[in-house]
PDB file of N, CA and C in Angstrom:
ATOM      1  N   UNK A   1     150.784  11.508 -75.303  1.00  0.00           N
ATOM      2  CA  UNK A   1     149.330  11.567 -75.316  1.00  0.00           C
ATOM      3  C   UNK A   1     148.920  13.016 -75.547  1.00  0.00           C
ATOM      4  N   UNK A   2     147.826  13.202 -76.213  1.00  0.00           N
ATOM      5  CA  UNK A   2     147.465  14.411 -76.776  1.00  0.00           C
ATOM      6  C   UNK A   2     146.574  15.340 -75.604  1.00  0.00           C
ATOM      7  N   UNK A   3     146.468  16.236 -75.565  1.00  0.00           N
ATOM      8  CA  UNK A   3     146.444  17.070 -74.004  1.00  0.00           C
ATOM      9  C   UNK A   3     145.968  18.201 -74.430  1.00  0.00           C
ATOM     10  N   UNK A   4     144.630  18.919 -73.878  1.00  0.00           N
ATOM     11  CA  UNK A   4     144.214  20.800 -73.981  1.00  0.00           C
ATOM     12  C   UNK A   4     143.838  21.037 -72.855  1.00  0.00           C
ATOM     13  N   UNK A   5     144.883  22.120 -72.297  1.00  0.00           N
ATOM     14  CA  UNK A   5     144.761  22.718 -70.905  1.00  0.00           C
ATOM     15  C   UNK A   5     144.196  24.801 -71.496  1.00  0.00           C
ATOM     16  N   UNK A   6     143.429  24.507 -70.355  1.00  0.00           N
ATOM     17  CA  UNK A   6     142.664  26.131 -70.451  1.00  0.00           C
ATOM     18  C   UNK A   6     142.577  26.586 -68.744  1.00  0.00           C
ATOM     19  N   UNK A   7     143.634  27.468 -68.486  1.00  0.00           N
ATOM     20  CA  UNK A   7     143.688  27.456 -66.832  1.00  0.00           C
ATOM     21  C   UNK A   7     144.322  26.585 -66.182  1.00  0.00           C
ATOM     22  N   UNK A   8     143.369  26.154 -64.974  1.00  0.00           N
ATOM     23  CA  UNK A   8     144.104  25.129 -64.200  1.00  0.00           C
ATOM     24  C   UNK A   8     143.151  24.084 -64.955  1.00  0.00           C
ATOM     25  N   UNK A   9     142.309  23.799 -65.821  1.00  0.00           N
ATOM     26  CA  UNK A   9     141.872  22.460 -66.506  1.00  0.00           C
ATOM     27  C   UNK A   9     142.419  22.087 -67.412  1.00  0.00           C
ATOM     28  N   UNK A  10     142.739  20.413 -67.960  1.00  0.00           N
ATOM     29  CA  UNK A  10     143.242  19.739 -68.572  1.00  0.00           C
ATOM     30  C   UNK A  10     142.487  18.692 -69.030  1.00  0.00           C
ATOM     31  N   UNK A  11     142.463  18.128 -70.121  1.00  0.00           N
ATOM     32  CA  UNK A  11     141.793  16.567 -70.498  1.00  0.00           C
ATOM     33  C   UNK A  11     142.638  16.246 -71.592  1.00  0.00           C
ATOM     34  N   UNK A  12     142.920  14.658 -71.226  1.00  0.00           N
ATOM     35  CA  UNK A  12     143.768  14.143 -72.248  1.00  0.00           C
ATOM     36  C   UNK A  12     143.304  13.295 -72.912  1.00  0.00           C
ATOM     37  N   UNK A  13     143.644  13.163 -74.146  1.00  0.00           N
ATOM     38  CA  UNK A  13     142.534  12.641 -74.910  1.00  0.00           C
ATOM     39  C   UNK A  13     143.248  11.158 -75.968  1.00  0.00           C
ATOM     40  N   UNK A  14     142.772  10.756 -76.763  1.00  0.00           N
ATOM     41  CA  UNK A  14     143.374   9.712 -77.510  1.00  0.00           C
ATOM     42  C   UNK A  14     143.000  10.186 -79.306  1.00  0.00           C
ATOM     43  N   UNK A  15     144.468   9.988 -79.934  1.00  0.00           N
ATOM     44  CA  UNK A  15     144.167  10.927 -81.397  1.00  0.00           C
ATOM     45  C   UNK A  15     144.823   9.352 -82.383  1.00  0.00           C
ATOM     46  N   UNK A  16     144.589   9.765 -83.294  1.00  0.00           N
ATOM     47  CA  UNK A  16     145.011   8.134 -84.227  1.00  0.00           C
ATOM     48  C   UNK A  16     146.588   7.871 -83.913  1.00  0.00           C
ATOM     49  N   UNK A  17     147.090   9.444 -83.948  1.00  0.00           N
ATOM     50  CA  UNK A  17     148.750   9.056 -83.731  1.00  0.00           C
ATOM     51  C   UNK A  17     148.816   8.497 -82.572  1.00  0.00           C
ATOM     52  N   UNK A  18     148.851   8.669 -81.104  1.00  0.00           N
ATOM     53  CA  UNK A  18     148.654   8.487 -79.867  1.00  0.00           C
ATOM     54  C   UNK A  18     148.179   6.611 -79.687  1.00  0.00           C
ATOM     55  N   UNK A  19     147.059   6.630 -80.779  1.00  0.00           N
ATOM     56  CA  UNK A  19     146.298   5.162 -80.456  1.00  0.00           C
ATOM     57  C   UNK A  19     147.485   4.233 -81.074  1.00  0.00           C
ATOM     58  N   UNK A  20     147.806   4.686 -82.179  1.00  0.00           N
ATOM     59  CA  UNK A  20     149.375   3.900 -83.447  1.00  0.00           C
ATOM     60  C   UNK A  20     149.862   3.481 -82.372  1.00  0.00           C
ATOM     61  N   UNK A  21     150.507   4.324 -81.680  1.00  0.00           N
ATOM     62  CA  UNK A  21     151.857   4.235 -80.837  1.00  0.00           C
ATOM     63  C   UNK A  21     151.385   3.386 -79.666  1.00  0.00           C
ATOM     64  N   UNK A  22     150.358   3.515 -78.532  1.00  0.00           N
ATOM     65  CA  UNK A  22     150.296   2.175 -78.174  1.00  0.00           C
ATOM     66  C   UNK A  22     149.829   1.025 -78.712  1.00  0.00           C
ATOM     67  N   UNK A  23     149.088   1.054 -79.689  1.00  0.00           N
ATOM     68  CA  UNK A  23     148.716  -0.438 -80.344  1.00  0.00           C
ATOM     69  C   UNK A  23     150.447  -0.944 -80.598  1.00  0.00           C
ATOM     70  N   UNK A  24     151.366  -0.008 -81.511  1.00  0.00           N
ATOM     71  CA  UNK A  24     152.531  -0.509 -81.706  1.00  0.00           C
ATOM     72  C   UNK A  24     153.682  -1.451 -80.687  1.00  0.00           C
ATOM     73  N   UNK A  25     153.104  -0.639 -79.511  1.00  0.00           N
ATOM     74  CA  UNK A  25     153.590  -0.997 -77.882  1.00  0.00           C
ATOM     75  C   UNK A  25     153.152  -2.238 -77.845  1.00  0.00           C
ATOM     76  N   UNK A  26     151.668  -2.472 -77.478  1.00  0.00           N
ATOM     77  CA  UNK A  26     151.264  -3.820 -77.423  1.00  0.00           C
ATOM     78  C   UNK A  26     151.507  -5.144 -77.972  1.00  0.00           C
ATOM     79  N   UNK A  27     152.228  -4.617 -79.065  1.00  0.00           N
ATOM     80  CA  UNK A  27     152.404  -6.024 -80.166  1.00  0.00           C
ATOM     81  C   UNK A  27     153.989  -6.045 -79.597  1.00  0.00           C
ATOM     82  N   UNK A  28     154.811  -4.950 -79.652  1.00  0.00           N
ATOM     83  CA  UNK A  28     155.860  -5.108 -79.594  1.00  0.00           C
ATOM     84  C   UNK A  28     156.452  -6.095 -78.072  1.00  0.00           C
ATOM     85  N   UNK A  29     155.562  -5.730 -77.256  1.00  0.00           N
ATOM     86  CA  UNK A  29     155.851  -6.343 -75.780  1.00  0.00           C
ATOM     87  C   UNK A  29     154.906  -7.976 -75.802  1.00  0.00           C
ATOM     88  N   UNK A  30     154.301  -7.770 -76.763  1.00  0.00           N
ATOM     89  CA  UNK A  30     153.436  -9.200 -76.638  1.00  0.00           C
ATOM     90  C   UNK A  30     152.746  -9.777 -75.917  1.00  0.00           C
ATOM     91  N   UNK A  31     151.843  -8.163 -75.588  1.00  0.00           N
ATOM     92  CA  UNK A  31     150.567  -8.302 -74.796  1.00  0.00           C
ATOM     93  C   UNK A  31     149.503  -9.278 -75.631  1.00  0.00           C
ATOM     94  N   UNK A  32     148.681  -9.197 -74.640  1.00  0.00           N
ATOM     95  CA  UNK A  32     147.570 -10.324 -74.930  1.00  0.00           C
ATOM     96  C   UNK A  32     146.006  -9.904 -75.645  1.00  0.00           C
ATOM     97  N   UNK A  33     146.712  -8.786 -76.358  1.00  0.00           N
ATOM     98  CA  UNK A  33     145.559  -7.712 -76.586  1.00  0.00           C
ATOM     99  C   UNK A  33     145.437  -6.472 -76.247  1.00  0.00           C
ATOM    100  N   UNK A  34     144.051  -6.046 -76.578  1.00  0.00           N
ATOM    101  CA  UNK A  34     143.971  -4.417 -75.948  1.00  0.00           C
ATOM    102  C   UNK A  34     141.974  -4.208 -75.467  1.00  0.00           C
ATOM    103  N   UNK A  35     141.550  -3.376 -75.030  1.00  0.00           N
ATOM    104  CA  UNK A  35     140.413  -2.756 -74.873  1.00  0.00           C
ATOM    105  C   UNK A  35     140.083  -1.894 -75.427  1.00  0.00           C
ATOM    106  N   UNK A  36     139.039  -1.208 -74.809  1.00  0.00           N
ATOM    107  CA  UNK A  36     138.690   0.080 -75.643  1.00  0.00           C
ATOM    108  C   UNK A  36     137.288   0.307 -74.007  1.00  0.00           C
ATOM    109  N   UNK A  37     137.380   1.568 -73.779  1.00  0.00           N
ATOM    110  CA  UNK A  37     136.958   1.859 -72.297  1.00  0.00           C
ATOM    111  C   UNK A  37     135.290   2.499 -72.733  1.00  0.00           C
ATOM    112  N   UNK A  38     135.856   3.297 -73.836  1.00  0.00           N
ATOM    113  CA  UNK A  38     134.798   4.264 -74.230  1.00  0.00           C
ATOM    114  C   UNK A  38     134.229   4.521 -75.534  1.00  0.00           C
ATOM    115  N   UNK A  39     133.874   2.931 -76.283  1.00  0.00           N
ATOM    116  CA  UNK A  39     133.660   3.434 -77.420  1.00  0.00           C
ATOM    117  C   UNK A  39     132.494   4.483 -78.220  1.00  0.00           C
ATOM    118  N   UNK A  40     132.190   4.975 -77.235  1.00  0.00           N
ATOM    119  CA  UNK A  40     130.966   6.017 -78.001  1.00  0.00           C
ATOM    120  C   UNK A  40     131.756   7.415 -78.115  1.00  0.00           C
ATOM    121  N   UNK A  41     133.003   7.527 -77.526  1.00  0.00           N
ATOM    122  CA  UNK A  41     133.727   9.048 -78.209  1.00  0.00           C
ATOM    123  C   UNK A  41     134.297   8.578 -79.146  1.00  0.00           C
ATOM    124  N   UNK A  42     134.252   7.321 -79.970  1.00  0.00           N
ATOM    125  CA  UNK A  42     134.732   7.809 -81.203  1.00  0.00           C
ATOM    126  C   UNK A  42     133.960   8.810 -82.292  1.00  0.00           C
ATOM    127  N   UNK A  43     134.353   8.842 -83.350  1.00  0.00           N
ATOM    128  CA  UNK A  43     133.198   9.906 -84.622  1.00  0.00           C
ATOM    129  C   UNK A  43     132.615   8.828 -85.274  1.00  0.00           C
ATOM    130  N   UNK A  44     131.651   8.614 -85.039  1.00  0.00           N
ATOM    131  CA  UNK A  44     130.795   7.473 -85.690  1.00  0.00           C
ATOM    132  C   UNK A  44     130.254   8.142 -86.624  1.00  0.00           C
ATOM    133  N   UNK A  45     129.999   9.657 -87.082  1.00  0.00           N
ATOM    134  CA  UNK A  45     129.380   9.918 -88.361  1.00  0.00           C
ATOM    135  C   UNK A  45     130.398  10.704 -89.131  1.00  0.00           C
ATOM    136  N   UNK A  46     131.820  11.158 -88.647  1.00  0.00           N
ATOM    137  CA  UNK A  46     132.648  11.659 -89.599  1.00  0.00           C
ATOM    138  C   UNK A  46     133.234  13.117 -89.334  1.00  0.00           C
ATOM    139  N   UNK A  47     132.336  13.457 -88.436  1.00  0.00           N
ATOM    140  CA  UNK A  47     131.982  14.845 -87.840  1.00  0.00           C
ATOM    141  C   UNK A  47     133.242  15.749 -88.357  1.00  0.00           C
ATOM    142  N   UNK A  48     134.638  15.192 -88.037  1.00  0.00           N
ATOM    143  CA  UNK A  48     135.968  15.990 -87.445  1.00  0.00           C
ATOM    144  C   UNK A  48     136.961  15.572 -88.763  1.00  0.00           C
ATOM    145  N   UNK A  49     136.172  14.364 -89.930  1.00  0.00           N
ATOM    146  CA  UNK A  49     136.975  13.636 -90.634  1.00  0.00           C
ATOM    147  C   UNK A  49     136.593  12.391 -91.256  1.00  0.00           C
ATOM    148  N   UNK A  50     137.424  11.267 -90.896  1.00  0.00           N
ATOM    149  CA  UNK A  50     137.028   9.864 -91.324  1.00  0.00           C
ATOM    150  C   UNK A  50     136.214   9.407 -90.335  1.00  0.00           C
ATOM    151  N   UNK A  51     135.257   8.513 -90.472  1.00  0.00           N
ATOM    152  CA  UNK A  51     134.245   8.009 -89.761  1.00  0.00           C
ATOM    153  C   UNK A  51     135.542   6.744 -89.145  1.00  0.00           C
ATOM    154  N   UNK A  52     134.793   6.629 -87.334  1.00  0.00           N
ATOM    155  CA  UNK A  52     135.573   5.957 -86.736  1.00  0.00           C
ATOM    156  C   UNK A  52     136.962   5.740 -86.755  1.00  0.00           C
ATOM    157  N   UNK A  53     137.637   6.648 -86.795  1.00  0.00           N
ATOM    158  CA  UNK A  53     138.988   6.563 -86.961  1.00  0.00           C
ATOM    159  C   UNK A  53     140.136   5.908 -85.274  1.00  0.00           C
ATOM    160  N   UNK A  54     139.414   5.633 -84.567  1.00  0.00           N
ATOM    161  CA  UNK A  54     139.749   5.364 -83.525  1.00  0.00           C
ATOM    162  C   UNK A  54     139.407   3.570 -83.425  1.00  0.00           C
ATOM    163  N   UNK A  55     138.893   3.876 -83.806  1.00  0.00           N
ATOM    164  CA  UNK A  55     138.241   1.832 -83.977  1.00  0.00           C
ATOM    165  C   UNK A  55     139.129   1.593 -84.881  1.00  0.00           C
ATOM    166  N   UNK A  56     139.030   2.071 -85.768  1.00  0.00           N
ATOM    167  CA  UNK A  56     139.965   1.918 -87.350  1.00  0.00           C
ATOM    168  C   UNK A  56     141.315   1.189 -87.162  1.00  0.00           C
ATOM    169  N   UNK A  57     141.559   2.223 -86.156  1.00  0.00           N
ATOM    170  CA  UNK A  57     143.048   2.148 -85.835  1.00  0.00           C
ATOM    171  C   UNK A  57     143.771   0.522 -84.890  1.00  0.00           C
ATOM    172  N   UNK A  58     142.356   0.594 -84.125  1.00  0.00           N
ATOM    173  CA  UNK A  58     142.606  -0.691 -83.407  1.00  0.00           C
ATOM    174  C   UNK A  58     142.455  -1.865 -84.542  1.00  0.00           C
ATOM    175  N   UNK A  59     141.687  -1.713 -85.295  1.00  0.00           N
ATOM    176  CA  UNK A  59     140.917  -3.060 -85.686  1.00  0.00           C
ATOM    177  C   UNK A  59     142.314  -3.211 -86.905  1.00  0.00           C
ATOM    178  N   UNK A  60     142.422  -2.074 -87.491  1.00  0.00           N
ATOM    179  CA  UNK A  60     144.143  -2.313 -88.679  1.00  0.00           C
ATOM    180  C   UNK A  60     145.182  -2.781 -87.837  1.00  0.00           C
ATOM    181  N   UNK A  61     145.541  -2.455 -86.761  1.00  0.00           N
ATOM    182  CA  UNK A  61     146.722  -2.784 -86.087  1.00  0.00           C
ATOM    183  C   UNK A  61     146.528  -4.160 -85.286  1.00  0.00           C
ATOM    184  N   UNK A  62     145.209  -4.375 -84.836  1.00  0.00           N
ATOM    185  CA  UNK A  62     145.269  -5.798 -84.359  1.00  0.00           C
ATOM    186  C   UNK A  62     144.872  -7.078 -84.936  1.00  0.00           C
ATOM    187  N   UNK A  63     144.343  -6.810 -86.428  1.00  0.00           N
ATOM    188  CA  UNK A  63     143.438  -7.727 -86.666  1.00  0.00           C
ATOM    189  C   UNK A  63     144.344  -9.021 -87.331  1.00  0.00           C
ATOM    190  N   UNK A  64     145.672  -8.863 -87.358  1.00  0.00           N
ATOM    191  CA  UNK A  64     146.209 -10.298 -88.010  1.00  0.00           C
ATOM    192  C   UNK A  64     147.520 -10.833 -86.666  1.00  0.00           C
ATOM    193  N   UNK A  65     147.171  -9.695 -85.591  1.00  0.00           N
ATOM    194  CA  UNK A  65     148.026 -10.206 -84.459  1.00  0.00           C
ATOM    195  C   UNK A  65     147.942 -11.859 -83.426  1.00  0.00           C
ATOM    196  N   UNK A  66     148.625 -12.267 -83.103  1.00  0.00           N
ATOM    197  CA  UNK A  66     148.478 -13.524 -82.416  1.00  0.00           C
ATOM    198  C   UNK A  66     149.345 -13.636 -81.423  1.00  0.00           C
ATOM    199  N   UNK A  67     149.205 -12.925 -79.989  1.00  0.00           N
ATOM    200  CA  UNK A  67     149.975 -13.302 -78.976  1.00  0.00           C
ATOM    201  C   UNK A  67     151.128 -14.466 -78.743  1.00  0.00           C
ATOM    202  N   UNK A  68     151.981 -14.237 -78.615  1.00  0.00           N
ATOM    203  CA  UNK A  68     152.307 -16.034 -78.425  1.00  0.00           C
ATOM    204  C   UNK A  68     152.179 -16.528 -77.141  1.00  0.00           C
ATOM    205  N   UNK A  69     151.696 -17.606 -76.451  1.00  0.00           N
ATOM    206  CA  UNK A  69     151.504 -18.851 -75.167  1.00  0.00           C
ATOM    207  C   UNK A  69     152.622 -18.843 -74.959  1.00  0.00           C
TER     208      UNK A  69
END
């Protein structure tokens, strides 16, 4: 997980590589899905790059998945 410490502060954050790798997790263990806690930090206008690249990531990696019962 992607991480910027300044002092004794830290915040860890979620980056497309970071999101890959557990979406990849999830399918691989054959969870029942995923969430999303906070969707208003994604970049909804592009700011840093590609617009929504954090949604992106979920919605490519989950969208033809099917748990199995």
């Amino acid at each position: 997980m992607p991480y910027a410490v300044s002092g004794l502060n830290w915040v860890g954050y979620e980056d497309v590589e970071s999101l890959q790798l557990k979406m990849d997790f999830v399918r691989s263990e054959g969870y029942g899905g995923t969430m999303i806690w906070a969707i208003d930090q994604d970049d909804f206008q592009g700011v840093c790059g590609a617009t929504q690249p954090l949604t992106t990531t979920i919605h490519n990696a989950m969208k033809d998945y099917y748990a199995e019962m």
